[in-house]
PDB file of N, CA and C in Angstrom:
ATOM      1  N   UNK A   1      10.648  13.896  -5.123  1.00  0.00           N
ATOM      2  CA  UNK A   1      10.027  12.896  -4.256  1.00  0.00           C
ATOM      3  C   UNK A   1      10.974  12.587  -3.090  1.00  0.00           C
ATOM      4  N   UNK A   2      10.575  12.405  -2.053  1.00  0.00           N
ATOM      5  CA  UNK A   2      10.793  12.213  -0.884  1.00  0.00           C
ATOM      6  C   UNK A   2      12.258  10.647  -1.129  1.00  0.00           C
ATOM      7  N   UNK A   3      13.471  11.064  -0.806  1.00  0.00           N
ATOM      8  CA  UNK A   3      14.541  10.114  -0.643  1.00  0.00           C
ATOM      9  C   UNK A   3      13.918   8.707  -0.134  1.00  0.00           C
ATOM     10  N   UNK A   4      13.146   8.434   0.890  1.00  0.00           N
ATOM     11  CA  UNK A   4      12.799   7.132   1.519  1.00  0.00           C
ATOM     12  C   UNK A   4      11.991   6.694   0.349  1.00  0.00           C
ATOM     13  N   UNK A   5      10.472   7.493   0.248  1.00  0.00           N
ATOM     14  CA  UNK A   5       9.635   6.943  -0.284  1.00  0.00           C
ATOM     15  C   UNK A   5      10.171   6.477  -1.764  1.00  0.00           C
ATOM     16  N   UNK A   6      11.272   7.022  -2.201  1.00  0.00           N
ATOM     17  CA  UNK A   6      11.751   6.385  -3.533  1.00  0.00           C
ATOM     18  C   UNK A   6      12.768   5.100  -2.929  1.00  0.00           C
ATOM     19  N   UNK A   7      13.585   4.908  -1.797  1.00  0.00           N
ATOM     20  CA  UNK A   7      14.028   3.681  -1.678  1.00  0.00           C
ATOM     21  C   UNK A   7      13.011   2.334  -1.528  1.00  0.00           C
ATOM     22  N   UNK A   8      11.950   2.564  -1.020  1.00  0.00           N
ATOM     23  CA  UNK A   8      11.152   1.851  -0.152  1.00  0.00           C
ATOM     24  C   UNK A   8      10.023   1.394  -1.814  1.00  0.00           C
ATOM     25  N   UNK A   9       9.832   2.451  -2.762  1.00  0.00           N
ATOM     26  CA  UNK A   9       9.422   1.580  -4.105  1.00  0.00           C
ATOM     27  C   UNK A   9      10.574   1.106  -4.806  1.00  0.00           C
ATOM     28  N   UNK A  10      11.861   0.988  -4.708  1.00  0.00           N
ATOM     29  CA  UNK A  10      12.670   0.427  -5.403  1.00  0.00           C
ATOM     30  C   UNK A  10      12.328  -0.638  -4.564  1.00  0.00           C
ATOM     31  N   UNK A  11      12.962  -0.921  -3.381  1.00  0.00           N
ATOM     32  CA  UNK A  11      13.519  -2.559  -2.316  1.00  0.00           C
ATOM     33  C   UNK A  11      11.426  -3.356  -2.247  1.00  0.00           C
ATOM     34  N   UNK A  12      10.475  -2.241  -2.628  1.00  0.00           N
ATOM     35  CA  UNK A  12       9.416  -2.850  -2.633  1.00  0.00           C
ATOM     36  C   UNK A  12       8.932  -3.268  -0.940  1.00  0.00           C
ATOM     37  N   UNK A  13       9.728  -2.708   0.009  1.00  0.00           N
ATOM     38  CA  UNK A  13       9.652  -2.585   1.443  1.00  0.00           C
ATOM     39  C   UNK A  13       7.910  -2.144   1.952  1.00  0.00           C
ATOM     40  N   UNK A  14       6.771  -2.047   2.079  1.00  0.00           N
ATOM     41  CA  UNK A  14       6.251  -1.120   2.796  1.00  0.00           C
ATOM     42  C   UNK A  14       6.364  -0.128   3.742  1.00  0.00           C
ATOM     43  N   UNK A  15       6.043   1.328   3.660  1.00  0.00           N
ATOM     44  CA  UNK A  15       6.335   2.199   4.829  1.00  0.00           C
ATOM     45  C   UNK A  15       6.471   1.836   6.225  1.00  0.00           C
ATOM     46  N   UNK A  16       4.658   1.065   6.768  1.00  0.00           N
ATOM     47  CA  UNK A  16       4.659   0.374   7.746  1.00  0.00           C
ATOM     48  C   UNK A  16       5.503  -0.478   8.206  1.00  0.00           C
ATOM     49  N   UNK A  17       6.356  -1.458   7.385  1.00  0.00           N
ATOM     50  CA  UNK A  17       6.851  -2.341   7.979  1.00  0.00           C
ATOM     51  C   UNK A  17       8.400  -1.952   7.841  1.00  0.00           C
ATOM     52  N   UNK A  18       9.062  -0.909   7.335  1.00  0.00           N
ATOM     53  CA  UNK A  18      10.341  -0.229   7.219  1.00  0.00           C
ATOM     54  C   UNK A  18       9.832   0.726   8.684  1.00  0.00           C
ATOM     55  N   UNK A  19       8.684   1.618   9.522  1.00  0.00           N
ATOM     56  CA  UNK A  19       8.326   2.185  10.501  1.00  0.00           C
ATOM     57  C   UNK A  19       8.824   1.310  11.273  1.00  0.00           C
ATOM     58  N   UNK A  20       7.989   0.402  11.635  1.00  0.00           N
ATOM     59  CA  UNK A  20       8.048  -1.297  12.557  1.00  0.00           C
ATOM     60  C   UNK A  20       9.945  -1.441  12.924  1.00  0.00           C
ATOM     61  N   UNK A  21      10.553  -1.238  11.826  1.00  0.00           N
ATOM     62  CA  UNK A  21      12.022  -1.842  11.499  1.00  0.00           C
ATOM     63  C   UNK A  21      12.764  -0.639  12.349  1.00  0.00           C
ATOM     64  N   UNK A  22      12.766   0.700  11.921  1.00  0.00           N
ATOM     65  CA  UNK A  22      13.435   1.570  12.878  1.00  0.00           C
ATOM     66  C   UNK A  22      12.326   2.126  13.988  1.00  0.00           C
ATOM     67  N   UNK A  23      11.337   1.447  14.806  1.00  0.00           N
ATOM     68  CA  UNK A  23      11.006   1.510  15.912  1.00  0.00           C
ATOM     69  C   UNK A  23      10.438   3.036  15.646  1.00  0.00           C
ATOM     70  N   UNK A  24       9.452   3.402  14.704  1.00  0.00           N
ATOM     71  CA  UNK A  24       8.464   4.853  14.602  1.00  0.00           C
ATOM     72  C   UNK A  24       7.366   4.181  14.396  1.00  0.00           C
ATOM     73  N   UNK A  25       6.557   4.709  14.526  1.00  0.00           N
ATOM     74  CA  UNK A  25       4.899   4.627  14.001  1.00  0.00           C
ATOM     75  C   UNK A  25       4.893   5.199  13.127  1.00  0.00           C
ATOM     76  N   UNK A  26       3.884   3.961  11.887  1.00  0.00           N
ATOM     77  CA  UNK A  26       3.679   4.365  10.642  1.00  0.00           C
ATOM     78  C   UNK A  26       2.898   5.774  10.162  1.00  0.00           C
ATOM     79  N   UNK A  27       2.322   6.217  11.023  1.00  0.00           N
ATOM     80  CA  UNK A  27       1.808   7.639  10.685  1.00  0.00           C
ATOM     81  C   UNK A  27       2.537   9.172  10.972  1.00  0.00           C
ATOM     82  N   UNK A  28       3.815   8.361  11.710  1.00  0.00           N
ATOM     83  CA  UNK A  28       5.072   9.361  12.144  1.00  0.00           C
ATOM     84  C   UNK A  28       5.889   9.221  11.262  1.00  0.00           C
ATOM     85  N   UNK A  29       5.984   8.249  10.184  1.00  0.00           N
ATOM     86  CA  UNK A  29       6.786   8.019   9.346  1.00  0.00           C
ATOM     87  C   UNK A  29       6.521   8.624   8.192  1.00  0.00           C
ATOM     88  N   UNK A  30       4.873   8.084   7.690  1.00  0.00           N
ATOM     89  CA  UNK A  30       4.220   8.888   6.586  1.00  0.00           C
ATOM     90  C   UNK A  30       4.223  10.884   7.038  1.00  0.00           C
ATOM     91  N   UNK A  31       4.548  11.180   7.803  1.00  0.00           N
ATOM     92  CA  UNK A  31       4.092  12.187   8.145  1.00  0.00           C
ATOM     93  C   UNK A  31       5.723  12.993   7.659  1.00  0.00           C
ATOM     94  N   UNK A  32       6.500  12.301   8.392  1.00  0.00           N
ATOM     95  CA  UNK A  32       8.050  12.692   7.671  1.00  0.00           C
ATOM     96  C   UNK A  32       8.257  12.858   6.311  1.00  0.00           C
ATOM     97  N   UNK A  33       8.107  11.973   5.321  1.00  0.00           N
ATOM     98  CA  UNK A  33       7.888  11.439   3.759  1.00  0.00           C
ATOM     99  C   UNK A  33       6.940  12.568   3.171  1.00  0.00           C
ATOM    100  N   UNK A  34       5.715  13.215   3.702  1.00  0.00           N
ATOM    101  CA  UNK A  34       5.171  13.939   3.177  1.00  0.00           C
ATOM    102  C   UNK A  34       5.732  15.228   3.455  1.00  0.00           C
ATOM    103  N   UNK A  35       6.632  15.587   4.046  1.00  0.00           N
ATOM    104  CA  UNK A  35       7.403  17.076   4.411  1.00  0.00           C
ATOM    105  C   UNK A  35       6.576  17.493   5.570  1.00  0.00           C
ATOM    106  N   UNK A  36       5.000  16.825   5.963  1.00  0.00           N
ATOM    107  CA  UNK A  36       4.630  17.285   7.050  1.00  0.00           C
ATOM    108  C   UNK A  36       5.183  18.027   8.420  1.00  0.00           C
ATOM    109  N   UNK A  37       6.148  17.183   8.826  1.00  0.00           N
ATOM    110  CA  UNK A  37       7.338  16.777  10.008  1.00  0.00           C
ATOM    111  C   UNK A  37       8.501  16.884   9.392  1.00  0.00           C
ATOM    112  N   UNK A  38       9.440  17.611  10.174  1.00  0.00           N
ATOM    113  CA  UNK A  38      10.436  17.665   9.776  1.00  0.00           C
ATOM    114  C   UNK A  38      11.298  16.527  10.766  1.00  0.00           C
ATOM    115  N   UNK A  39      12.055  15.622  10.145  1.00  0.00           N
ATOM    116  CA  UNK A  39      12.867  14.806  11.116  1.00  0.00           C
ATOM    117  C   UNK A  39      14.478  15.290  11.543  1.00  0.00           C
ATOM    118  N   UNK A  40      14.030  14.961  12.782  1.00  0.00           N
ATOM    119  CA  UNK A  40      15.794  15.364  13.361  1.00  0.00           C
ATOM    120  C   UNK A  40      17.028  14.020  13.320  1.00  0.00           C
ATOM    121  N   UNK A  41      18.551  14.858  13.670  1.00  0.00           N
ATOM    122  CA  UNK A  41      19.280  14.213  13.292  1.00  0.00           C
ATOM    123  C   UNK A  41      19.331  12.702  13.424  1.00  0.00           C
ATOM    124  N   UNK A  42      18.939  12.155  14.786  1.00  0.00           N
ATOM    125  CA  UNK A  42      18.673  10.385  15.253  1.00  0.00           C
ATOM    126  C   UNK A  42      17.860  10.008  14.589  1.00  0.00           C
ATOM    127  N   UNK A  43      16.577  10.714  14.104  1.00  0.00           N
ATOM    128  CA  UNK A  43      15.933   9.755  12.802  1.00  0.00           C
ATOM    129  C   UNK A  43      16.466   9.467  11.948  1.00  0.00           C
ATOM    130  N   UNK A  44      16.894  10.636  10.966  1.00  0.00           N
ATOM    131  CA  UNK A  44      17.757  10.531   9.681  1.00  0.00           C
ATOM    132  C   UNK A  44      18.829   9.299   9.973  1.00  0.00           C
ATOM    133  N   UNK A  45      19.247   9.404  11.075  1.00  0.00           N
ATOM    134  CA  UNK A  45      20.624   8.285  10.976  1.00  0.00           C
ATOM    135  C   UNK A  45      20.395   7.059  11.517  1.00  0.00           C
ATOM    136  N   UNK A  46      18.618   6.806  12.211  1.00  0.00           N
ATOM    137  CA  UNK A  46      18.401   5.874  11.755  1.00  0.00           C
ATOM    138  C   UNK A  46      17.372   5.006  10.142  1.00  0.00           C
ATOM    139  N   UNK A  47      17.328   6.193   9.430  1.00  0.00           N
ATOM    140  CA  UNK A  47      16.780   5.888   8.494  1.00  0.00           C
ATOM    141  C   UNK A  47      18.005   5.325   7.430  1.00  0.00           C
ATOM    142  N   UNK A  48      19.304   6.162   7.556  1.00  0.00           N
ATOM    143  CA  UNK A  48      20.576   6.442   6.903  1.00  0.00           C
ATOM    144  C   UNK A  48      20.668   4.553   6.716  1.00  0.00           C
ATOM    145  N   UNK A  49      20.763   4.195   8.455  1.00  0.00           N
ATOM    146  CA  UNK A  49      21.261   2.791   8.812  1.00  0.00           C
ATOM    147  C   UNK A  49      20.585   1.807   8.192  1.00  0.00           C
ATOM    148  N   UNK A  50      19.095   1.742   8.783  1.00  0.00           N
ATOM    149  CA  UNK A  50      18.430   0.824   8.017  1.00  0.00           C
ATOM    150  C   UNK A  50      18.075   0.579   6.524  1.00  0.00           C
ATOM    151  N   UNK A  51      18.351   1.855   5.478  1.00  0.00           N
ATOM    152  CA  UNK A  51      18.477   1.300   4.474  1.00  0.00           C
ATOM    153  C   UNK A  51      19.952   1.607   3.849  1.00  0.00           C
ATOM    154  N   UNK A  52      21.152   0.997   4.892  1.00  0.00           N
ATOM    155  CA  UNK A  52      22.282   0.734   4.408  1.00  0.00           C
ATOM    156  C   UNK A  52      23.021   1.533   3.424  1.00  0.00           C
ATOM    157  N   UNK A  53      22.367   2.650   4.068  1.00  0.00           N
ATOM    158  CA  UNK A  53      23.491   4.276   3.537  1.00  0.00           C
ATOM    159  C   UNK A  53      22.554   4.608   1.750  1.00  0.00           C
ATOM    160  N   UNK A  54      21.554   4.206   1.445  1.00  0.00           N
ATOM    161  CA  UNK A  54      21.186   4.392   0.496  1.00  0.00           C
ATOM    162  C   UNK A  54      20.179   5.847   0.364  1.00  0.00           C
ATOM    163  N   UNK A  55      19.779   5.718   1.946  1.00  0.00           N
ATOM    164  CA  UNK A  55      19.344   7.048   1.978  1.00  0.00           C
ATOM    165  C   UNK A  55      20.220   7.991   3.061  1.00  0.00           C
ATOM    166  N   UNK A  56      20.646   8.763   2.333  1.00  0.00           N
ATOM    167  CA  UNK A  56      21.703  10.052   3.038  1.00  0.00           C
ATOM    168  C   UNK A  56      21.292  11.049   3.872  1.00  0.00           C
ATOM    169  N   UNK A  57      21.414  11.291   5.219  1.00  0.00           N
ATOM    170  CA  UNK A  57      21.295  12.646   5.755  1.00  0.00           C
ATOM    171  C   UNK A  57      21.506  13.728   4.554  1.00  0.00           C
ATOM    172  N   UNK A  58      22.514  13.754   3.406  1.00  0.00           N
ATOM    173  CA  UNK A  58      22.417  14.936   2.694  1.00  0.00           C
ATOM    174  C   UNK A  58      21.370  14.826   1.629  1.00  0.00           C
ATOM    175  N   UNK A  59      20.817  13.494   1.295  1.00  0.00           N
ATOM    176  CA  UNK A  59      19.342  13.591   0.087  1.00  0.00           C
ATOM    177  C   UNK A  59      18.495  13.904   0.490  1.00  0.00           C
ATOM    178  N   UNK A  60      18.437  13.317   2.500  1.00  0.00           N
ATOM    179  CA  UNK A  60      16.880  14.342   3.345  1.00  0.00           C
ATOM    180  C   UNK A  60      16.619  15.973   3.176  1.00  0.00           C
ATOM    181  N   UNK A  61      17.980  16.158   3.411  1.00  0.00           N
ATOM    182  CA  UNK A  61      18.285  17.856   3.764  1.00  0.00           C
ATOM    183  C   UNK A  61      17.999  18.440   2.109  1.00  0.00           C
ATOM    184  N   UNK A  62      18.261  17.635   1.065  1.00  0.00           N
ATOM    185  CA  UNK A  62      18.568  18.567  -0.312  1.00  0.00           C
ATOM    186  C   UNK A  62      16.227  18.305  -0.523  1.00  0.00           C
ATOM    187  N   UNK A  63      16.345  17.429  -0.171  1.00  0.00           N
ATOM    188  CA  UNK A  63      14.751  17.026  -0.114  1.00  0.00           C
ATOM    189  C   UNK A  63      13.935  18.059   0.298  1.00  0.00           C
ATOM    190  N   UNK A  64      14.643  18.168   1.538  1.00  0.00           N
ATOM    191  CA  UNK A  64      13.789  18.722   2.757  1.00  0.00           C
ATOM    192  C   UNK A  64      13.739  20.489   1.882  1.00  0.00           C
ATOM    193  N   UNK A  65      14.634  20.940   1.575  1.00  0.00           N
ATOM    194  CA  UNK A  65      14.995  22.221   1.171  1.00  0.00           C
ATOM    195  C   UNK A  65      14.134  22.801  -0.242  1.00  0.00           C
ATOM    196  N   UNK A  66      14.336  21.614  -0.723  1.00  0.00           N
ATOM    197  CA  UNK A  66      13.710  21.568  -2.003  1.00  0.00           C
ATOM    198  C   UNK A  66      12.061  21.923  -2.144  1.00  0.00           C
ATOM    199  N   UNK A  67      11.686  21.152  -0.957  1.00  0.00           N
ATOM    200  CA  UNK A  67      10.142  20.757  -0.732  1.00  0.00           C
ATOM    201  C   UNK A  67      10.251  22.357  -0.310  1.00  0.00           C
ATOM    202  N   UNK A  68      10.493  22.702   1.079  1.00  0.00           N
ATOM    203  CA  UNK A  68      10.151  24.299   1.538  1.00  0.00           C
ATOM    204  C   UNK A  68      10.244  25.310   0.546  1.00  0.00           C
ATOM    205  N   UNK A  69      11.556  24.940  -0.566  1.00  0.00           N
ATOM    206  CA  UNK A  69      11.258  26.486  -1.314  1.00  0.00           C
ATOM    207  C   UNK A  69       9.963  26.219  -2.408  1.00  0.00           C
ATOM    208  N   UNK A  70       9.553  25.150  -3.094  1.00  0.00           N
ATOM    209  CA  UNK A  70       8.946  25.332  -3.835  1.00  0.00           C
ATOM    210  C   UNK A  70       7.171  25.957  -3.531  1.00  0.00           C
TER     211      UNK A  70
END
């Protein structure tokens, strides 16, 4: 499962309003989370920021990798 979408049911955050928080639109966000979109480095590090290093540029990438080979 997608690194965010598992922070965001732990902190109980909504997508939309964690989108709202680092300045994306919620369907650019859901679209990331589903492997749809791949996000580049300034997203990740603002995703990194806003949830206070809990989600890692390296859990996106092991995510991201994971999702393509299977």
């Amino acid at each position: 499962m997608n690194p965010l979408r598992l922070h965001l049911a732990h902190t109980g955050e909504t997508a939309t309003a964690f989108a709202e928080r680092i300045d994306l639109s919620p369907s650019y966000l859901s679209r990331l989370m589903s492997g749809e979109r791949e996000a580049d480095a300034s997203v990740i590090a603002r995703i990194m920021k806003a949830t206070d290093g809990a989600v890692t540029p390296d859990a996106w990438v092991e995510w991201w990798q994971a999702r393509a080979a299977a």
